[in-house]
N, C-alpha and C. Protein backbone atom coordinates (compact mmCIF):
# COMPACT_ATOMS: atom_id res chain seq x y z
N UNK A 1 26.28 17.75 -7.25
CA UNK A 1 24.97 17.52 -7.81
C UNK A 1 24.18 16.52 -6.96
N UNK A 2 24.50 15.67 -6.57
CA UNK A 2 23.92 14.36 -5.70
C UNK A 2 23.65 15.02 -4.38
N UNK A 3 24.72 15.43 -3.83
CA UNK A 3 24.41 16.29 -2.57
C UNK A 3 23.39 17.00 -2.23
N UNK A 4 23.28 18.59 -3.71
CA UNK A 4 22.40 19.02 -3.51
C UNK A 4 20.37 18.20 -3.65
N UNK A 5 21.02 17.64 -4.70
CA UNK A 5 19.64 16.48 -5.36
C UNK A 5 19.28 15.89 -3.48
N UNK A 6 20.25 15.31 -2.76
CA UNK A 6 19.85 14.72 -1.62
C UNK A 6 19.16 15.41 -0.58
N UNK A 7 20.26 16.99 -0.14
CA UNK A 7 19.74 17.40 0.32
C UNK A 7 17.97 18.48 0.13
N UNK A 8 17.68 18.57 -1.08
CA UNK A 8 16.04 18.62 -1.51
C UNK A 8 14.96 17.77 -1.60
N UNK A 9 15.72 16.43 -1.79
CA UNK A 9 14.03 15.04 -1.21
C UNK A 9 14.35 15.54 0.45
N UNK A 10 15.28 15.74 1.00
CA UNK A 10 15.29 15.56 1.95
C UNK A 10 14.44 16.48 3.05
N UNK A 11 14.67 17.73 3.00
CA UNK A 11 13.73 18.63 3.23
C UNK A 11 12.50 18.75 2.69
N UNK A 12 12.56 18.42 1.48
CA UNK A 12 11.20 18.32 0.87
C UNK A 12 10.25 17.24 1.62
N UNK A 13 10.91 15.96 1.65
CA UNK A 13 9.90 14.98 1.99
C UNK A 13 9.59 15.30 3.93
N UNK A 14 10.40 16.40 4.27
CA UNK A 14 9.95 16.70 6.02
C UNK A 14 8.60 17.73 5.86
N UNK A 15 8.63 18.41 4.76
CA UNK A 15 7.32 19.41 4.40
C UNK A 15 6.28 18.65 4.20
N UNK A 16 6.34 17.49 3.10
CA UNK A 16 4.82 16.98 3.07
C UNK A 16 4.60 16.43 4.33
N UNK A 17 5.34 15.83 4.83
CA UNK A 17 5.21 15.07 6.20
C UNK A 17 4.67 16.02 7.29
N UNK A 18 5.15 17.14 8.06
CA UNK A 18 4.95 17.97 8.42
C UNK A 18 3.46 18.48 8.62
N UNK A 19 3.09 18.65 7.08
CA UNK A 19 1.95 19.27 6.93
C UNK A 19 0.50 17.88 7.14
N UNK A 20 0.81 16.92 7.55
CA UNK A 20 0.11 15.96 7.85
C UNK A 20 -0.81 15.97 8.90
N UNK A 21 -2.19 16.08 8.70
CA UNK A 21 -2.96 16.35 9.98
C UNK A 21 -2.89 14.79 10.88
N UNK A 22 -2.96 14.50 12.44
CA UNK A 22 -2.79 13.34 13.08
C UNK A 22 -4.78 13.25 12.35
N UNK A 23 -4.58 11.84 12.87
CA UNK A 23 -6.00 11.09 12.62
C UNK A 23 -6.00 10.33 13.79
N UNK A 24 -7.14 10.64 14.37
CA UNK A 24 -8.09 10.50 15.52
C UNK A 24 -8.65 8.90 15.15
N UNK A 25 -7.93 7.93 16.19
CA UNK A 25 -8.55 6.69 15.35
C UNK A 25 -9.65 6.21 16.70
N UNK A 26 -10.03 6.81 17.86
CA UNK A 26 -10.53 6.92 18.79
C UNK A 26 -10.17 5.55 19.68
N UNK A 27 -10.75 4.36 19.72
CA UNK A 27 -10.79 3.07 20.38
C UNK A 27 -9.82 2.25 19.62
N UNK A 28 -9.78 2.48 18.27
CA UNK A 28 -8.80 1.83 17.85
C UNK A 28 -7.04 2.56 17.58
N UNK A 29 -6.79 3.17 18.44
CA UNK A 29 -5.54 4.07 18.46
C UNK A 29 -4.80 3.10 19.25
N UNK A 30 -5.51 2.47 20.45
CA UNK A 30 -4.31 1.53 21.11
C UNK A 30 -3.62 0.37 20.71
N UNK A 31 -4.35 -0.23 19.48
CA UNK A 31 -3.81 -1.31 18.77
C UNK A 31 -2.81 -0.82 17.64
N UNK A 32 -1.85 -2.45 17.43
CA UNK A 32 -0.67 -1.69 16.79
C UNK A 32 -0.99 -2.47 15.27
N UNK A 33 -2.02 -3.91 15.65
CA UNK A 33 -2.22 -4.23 14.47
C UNK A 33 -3.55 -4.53 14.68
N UNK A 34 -3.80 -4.43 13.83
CA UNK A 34 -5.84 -5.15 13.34
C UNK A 34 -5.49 -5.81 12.11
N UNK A 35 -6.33 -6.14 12.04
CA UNK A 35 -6.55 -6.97 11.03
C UNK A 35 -8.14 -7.93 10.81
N UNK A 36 -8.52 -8.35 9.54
CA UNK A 36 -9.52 -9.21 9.24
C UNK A 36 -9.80 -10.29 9.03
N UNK A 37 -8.88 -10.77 8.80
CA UNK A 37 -8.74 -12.08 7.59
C UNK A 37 -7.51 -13.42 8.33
N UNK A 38 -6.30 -12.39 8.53
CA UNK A 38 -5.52 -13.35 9.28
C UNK A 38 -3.97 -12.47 9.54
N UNK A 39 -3.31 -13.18 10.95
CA UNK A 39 -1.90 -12.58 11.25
C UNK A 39 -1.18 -13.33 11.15
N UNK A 40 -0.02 -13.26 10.79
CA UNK A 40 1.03 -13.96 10.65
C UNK A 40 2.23 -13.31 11.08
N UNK A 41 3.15 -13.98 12.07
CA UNK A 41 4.41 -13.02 12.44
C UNK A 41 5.46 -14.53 12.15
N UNK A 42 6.27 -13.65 11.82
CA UNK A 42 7.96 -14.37 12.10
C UNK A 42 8.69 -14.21 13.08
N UNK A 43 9.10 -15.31 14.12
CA UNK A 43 9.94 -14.83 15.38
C UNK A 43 11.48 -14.48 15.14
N UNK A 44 11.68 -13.70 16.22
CA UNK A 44 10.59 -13.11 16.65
C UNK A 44 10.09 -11.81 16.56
N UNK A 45 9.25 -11.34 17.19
CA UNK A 45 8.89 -10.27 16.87
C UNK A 45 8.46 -9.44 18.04
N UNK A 46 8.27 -8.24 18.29
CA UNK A 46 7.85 -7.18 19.37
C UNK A 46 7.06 -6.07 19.34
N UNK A 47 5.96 -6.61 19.59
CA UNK A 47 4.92 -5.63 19.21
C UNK A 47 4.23 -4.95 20.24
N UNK A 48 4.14 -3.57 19.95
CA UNK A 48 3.97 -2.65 21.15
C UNK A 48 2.85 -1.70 21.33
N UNK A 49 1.24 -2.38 21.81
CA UNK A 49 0.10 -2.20 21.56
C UNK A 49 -0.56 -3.37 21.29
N UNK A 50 -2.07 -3.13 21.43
CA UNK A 50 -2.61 -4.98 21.18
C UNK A 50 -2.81 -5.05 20.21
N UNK A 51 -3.11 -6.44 19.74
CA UNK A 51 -3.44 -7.04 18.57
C UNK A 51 -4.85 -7.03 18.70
N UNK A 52 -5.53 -7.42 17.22
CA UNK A 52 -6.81 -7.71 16.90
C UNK A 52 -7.15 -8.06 15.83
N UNK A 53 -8.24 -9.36 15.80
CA UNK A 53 -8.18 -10.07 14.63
C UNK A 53 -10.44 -10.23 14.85
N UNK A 54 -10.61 -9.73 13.86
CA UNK A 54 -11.62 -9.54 13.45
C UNK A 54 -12.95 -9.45 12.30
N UNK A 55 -13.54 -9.99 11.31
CA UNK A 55 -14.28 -11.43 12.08
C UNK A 55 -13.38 -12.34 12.10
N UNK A 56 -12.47 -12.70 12.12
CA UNK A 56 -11.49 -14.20 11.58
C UNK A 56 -11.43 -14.64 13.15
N UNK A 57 -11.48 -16.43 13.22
CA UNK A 57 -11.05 -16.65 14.62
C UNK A 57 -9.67 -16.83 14.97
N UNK A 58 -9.72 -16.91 16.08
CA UNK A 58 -8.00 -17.01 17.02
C UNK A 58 -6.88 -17.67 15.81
N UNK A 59 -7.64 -19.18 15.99
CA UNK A 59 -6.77 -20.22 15.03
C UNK A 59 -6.26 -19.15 13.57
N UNK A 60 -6.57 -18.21 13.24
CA UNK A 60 -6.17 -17.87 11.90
C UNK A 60 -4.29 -16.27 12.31
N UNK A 61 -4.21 -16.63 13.55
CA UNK A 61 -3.10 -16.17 14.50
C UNK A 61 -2.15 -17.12 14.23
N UNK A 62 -1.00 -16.82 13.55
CA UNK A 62 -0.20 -17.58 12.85
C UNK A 62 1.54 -17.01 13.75
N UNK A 63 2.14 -18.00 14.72
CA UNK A 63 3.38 -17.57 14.97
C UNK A 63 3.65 -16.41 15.89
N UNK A 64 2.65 -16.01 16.00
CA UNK A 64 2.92 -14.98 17.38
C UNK A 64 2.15 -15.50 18.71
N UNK A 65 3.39 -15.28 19.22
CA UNK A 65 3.16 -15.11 20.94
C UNK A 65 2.81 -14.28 22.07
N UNK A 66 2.15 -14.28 23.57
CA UNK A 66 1.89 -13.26 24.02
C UNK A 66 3.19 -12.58 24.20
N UNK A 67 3.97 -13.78 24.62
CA UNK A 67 5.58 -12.83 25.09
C UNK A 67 5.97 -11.89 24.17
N UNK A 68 5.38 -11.73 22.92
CA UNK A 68 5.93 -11.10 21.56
C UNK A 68 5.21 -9.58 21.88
N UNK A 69 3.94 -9.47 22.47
CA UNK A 69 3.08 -8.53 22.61
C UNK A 69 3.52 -7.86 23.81
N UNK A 70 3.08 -6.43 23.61
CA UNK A 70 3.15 -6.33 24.97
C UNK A 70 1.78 -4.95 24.53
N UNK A 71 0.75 -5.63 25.28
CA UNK A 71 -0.57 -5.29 24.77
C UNK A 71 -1.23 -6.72 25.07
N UNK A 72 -2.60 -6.84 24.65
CA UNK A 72 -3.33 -7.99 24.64
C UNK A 72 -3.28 -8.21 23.32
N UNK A 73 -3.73 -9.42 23.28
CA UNK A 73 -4.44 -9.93 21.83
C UNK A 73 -5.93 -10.82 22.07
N UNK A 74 -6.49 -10.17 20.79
CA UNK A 74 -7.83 -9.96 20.87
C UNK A 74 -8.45 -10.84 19.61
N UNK A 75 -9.42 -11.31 19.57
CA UNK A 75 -9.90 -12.33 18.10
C UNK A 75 -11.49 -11.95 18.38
N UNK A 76 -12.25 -12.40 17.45
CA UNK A 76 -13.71 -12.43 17.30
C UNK A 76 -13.83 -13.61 18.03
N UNK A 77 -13.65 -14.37 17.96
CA UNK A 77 -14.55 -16.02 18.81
C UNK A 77 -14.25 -16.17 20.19
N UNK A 78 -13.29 -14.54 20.63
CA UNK A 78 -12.76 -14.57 22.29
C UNK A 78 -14.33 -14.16 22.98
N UNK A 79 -15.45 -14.01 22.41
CA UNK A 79 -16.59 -13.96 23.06
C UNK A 79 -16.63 -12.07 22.84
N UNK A 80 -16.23 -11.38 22.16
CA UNK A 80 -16.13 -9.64 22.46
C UNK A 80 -17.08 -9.54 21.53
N UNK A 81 -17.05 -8.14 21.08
CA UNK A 81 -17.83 -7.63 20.18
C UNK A 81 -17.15 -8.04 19.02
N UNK A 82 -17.69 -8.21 17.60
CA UNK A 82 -17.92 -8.49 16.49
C UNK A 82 -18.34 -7.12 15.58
N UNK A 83 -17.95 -6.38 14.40
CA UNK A 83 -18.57 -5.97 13.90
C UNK A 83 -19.64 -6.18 13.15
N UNK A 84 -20.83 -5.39 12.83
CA UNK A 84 -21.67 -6.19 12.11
C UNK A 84 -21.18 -6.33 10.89
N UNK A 85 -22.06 -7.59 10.20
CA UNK A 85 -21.61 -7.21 8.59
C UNK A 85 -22.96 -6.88 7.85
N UNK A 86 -22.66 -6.05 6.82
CA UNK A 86 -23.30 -5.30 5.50
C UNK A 86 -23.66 -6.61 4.75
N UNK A 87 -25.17 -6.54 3.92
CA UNK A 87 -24.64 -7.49 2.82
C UNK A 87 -24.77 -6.85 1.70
């Protein structure tokens, strides 16, 4: 009973998956994290793609290192673009 029960999430959950269209994230496909507000890592850690922290500045980069990246890391107050904001 368990077996069979296992082997049906199991195949089952490769069908919904499967049927998953990719999403086109265009400029932001090369980053592995974004974020708004703030990052926080625990060492260590290995992250593979750049970072980005946006509007929040650098200082709100909590515990990660470049050696941790392998990618850049990116903030709003590094002088780049900014999104606008809505009010």
């Amino acid at each position: 009973m368990v077996l069979v029960l296992s082997v049906v999430l199991m195949f089952g959950l490769q069908d919904v998956m499967a049927a998953q269209a990719p999403i086109y994230l265009g400029a932001a496909g090369r980053f592995a994290v974004l974020a708004g507000s703030e990052i926080t890592s625990v060492a260590p850690s290995d992250i593979w793609g750049d970072v980005g922290l946006s509007p929040a500045a650098r200082s709100k980069i909590a515990g990660l290192t470049p050696a941790e990246v392998v990618g850049a890391i990116f903030a709003a107050d590094d002088g780049g673009a900014v999104p606008p904001r809505f009010n």
